[in-house]
Protein backbone atom coordinates (compact mmCIF):
# COMPACT_ATOMS: atom_id res chain seq x y z
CA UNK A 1 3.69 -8.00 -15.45
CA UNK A 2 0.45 -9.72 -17.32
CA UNK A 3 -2.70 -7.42 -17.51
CA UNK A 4 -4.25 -10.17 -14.64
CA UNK A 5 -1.21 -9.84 -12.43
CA UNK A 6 -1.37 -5.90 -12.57
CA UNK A 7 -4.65 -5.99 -12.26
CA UNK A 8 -4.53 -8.31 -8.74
CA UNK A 9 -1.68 -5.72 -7.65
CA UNK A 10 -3.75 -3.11 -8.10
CA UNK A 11 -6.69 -4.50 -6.31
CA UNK A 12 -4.42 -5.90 -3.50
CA UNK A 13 -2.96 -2.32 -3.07
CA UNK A 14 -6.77 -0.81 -2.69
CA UNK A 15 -7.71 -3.02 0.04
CA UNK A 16 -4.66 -3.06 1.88
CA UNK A 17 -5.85 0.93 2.13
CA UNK A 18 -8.42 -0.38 4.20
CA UNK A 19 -6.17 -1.68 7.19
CA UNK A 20 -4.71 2.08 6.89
CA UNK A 21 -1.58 3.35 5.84
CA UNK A 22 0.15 2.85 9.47
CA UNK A 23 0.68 -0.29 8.13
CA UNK A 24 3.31 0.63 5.63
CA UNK A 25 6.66 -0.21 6.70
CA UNK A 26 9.02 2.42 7.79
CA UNK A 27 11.86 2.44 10.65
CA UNK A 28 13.40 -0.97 10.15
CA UNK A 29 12.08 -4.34 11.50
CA UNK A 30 12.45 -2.91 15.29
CA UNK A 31 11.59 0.92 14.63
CA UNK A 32 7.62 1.42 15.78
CA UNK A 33 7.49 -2.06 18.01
CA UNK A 34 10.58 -1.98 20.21
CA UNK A 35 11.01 1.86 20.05
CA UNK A 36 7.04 2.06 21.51
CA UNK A 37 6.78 2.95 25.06
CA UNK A 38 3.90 0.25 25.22
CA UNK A 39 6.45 -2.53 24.33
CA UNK A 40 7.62 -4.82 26.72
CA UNK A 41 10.03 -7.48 25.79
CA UNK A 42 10.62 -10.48 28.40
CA UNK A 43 12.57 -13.73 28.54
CA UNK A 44 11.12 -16.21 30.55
CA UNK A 45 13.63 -19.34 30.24
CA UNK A 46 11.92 -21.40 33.22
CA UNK A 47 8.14 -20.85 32.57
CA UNK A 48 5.50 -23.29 31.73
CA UNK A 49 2.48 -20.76 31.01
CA UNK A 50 3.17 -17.40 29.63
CA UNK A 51 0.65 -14.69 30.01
CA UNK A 52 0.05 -11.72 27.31
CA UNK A 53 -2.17 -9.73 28.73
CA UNK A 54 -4.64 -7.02 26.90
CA UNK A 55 -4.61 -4.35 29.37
CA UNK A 56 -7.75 -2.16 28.22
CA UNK A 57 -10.00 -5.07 29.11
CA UNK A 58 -8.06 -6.27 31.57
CA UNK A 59 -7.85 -10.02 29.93
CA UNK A 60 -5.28 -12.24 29.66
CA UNK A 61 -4.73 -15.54 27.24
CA UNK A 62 -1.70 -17.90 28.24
CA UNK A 63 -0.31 -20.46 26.39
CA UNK A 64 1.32 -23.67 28.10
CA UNK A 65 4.85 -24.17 26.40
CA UNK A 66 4.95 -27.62 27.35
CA UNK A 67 2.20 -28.33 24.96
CA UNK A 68 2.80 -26.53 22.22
CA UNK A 69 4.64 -29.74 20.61
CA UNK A 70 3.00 -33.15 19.70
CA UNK A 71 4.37 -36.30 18.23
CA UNK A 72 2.32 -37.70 15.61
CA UNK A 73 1.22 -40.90 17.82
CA UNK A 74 -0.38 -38.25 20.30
CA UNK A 75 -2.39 -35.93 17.64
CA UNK A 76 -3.58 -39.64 16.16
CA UNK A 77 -5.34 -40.46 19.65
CA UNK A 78 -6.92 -36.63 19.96
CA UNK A 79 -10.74 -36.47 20.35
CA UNK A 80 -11.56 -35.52 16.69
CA UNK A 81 -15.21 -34.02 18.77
CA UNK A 82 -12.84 -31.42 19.92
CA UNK A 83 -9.83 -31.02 17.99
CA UNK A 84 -8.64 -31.06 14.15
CA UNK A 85 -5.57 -33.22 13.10
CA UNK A 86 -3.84 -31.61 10.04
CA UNK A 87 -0.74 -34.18 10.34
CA UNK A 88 -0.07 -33.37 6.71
CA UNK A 89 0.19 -29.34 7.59
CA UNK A 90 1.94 -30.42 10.37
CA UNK A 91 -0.57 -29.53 13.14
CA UNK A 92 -3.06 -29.32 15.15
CA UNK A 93 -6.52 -26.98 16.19
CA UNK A 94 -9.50 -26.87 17.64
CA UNK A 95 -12.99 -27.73 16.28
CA UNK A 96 -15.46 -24.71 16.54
CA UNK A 97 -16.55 -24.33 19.87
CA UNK A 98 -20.51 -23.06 20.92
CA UNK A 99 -21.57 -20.32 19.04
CA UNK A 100 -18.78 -19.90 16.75
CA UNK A 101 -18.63 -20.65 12.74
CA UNK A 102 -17.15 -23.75 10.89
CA UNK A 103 -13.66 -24.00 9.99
CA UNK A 104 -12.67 -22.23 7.38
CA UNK A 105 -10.10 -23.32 4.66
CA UNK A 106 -8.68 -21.04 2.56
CA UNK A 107 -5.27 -19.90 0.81
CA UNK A 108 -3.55 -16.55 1.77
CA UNK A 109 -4.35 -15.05 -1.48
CA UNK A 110 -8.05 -15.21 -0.31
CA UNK A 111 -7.65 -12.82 2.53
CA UNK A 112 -7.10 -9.86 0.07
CA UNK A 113 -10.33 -10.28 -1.93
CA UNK A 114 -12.86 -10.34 0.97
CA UNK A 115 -15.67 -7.04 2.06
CA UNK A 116 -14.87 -8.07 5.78
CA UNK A 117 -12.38 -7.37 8.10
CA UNK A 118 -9.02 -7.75 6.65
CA UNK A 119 -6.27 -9.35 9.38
CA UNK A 120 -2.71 -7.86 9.25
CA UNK A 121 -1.51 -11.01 7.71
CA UNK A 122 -1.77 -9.74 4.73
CA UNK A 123 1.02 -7.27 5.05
CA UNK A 124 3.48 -9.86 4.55
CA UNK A 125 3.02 -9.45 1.04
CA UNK A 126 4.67 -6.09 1.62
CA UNK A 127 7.71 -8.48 1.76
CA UNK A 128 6.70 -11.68 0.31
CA UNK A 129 4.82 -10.73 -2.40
CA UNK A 130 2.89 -13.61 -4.51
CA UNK A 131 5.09 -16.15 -3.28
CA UNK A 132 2.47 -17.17 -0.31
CA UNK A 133 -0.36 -16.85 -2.35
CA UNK A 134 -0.90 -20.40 -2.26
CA UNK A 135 -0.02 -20.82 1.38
CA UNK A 136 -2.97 -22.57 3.56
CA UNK A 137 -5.08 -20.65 6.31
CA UNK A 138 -7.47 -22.19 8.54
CA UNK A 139 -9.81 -19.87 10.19
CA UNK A 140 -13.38 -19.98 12.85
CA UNK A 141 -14.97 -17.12 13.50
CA UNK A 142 -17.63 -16.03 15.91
CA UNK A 143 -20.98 -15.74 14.28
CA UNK A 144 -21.63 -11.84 15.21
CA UNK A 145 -19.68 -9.06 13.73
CA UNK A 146 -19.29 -5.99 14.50
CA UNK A 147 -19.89 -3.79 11.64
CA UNK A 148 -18.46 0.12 11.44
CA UNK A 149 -17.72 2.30 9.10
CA UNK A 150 -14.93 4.71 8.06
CA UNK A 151 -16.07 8.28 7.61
CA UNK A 152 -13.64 11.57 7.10
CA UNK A 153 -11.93 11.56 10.18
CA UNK A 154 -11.83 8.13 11.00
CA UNK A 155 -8.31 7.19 12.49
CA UNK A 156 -6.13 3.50 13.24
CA UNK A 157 -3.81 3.41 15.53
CA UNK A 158 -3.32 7.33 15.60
CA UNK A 159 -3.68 7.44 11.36
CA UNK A 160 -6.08 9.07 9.61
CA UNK A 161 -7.78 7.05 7.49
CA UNK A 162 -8.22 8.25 3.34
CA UNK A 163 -11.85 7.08 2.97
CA UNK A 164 -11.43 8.33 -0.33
CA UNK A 165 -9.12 5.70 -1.42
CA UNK A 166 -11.42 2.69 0.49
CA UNK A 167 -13.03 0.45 -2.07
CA UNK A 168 -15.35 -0.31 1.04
CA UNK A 169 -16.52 2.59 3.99
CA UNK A 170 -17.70 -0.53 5.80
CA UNK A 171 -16.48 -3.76 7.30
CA UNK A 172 -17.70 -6.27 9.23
CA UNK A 173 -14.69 -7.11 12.35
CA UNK A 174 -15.12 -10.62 13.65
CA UNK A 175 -13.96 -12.46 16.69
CA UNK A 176 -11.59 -15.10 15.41
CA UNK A 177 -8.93 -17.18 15.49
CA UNK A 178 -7.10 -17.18 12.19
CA UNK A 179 -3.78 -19.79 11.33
CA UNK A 180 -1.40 -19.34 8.52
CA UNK A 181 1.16 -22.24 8.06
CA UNK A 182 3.82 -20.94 5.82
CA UNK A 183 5.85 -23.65 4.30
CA UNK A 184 9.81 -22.70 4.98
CA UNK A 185 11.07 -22.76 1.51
CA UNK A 186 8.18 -19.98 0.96
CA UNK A 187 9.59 -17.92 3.72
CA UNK A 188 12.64 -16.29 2.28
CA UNK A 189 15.41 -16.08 4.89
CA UNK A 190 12.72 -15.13 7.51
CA UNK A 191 13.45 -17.11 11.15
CA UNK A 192 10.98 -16.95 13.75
CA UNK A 193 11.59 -14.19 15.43
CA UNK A 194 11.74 -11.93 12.15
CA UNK A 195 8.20 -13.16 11.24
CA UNK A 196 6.91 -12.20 14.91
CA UNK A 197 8.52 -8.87 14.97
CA UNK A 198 7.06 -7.91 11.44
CA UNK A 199 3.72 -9.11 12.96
CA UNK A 200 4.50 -6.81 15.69
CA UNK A 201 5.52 -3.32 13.67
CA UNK A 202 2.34 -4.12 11.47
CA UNK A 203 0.70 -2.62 14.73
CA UNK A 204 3.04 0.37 15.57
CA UNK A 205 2.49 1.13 18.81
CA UNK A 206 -0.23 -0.60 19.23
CA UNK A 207 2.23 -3.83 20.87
CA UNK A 208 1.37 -4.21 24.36
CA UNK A 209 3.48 -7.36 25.61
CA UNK A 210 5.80 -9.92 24.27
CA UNK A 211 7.25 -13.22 25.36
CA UNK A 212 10.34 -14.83 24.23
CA UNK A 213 12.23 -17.69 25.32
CA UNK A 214 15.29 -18.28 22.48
CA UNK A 215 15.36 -21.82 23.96
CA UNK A 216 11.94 -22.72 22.86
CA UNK A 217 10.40 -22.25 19.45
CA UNK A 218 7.35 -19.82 20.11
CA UNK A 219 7.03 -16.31 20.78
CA UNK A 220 3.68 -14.73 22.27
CA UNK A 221 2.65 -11.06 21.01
CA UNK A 222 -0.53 -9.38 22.59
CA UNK A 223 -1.53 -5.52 20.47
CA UNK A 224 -4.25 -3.15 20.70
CA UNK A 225 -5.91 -1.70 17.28
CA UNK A 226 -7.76 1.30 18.10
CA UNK A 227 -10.05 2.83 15.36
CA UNK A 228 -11.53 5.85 16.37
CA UNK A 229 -14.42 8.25 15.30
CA UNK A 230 -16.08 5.59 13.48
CA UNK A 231 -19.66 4.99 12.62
CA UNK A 232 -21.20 1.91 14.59
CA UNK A 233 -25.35 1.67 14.87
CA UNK A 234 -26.10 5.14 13.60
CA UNK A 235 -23.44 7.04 16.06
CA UNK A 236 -19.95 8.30 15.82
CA UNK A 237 -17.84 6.23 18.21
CA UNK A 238 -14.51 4.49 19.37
CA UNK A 239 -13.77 1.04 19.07
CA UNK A 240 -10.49 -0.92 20.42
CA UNK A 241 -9.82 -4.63 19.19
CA UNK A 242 -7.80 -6.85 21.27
CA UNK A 243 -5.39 -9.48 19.33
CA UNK A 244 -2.89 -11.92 20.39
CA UNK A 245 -0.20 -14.07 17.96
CA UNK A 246 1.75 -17.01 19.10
CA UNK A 247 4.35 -17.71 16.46
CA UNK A 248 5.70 -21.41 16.54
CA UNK A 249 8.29 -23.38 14.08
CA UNK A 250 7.53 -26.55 12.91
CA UNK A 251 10.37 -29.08 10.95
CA UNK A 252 8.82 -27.78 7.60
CA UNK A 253 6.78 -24.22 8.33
CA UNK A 254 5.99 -21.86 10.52
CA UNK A 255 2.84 -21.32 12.25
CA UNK A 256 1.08 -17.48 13.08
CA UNK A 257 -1.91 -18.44 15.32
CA UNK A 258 -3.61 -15.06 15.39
CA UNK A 259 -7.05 -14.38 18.09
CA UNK A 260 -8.89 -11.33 17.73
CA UNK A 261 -11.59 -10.26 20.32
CA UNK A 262 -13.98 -7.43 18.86
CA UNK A 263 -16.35 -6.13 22.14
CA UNK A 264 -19.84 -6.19 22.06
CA UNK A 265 -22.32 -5.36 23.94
CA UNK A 266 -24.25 -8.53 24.36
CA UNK A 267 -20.76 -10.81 24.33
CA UNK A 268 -20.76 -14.19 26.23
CA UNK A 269 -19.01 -14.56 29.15
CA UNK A 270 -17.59 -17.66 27.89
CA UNK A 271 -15.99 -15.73 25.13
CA UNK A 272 -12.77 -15.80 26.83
CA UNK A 273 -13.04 -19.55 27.90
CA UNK A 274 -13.54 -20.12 24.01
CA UNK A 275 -10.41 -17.95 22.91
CA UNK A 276 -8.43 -19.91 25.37
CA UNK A 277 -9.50 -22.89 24.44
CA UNK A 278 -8.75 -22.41 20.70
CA UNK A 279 -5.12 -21.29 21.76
CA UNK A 280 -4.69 -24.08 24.13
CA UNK A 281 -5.88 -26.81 21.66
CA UNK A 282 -2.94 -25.20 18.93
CA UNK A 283 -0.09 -27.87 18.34
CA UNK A 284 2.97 -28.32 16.60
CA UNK A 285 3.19 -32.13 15.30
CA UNK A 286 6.84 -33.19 15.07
């Protein structure tokens, strides 16, 4: 390996620290998500809607499986006010609704080099290393974050956290909704339903609900991160994050659409209308 590639590894390996070290793989693909006694595994063959619901906040976000596919005439006569057509990516998203940041357009190798709030997509590279590195990702966050930091004693998801091994005590957690379109070739001989259940054991234990149907190409996973004895506005304090991923298959990649709710206290009521919106507008062109 080059001095820049080790270098990169090294770096990648630091702030990966930062999501925790529950994040390591261990058990298999099914170990810590099927063998939790949080996880809940349905097959709904006839439904339209499927509901994930996050039960700590007693919230729900749906997604209409009659709409998750498009033809390219359709996402052509969209209203680009309200939604974003990526025919060459091979779908669609919404724009930025009130209160919320531009679009974001980055590649997956960006995610690892940022002081903010790092999502779990990055684990992949646990099994994909570089290969996605120039993979797109198309992210809008809320304009607020919440901002804590890890001190000795800190834990995610029932892990202690080794602050001394953090390049950075403190990060900024946004609302968001984050998607990564994986071209297939760049997949390995991942299907689906392996890149939704690695998703899933990413949280161990933290998986709260999923829905399957093996006759449609989507699956639905709602988890709970919970980072506790953390420092947030001068106090030590718990914080739980609430994040659902629909995982869809397009003729050429895959699609993780991944929403993350971070509480606050002065949060909009229309937060959840927003979060909804952004996963109803999410299409599949083909």
């Amino acid at each position: 390996m080059d001095e820049k590639k080790q270098q990169e590894s090294t770096s990648r390996i630091a702030l990966i620290g930062l999501v925790g070290t529950l994040l390591t793989v261990c058990g298999g693909i099914a170990g810590a998500l099927i063998g939790s006694a949080t996880a809940i595994y349905k097959t709904e063959r006839a439904a339209q809607r499927i509901v994930a619901a996050a039960p700590l906040e007693d919230r729900s976000l749906s997604v209409d499986t009659h709409q998750i596919s498009i033809n390219p005439a359709e996402a052509a006569a969209l209203d680009p006010i309200e939604y974003l057509s990526l025919p060459e990516l091979g779908f669609v998203m919404a724009q930025p609704r009130k209160g919320w940041g531009k679009v974001e357009e980055v590649l997956y190798q960006d995610l690892f080099y940022e002081e903010t709030f790092l999502s779990p997509l990055i684990m992949f590279s646990e099994w994909v290393n570089y290969d996605w590195d120039e993979q797109p990702v198309y992210r809008i966050r809320g304009k607020e974050p919440v901002t804590v930091q890890f001190i000795n004693g800190s834990m995610e998801n029932g892990v202690k956290v080794d602050v001394a091994h953090l390049i950075h005590d403190t990060v900024a957690y946004y609302s968001q909704v984050t998607i990564l379109a994986p071209a297939k070739e760049k997949t390995l001989s991942f299907s689906l339903y392996d890149l939704a259940l690695k998703w899933g054991i990413l949280h161990q234990g933290g998986v709260n609900n999923i829905v399957a149907n093996p006759d449609s190409e989507y699956v639905l996973i709602q988890a709970s991160w919970e980072l506790k004895g953390v420092r947030m506005n001068d106090r030590t304090t718990d914080l739980t994050l609430q994040r659902w991923a629909l995982f869809a298959e397009g003729s050429e990649r895959y699609y993780i659409v991944e929403l993350d709710y971070v509480p606050t206290a002065s949060d909009p009521e229309s937060i959840w209308e927003d979060l909804q919106a952004y996963l109803d507008a999410f299409r599949v062109i083909q």
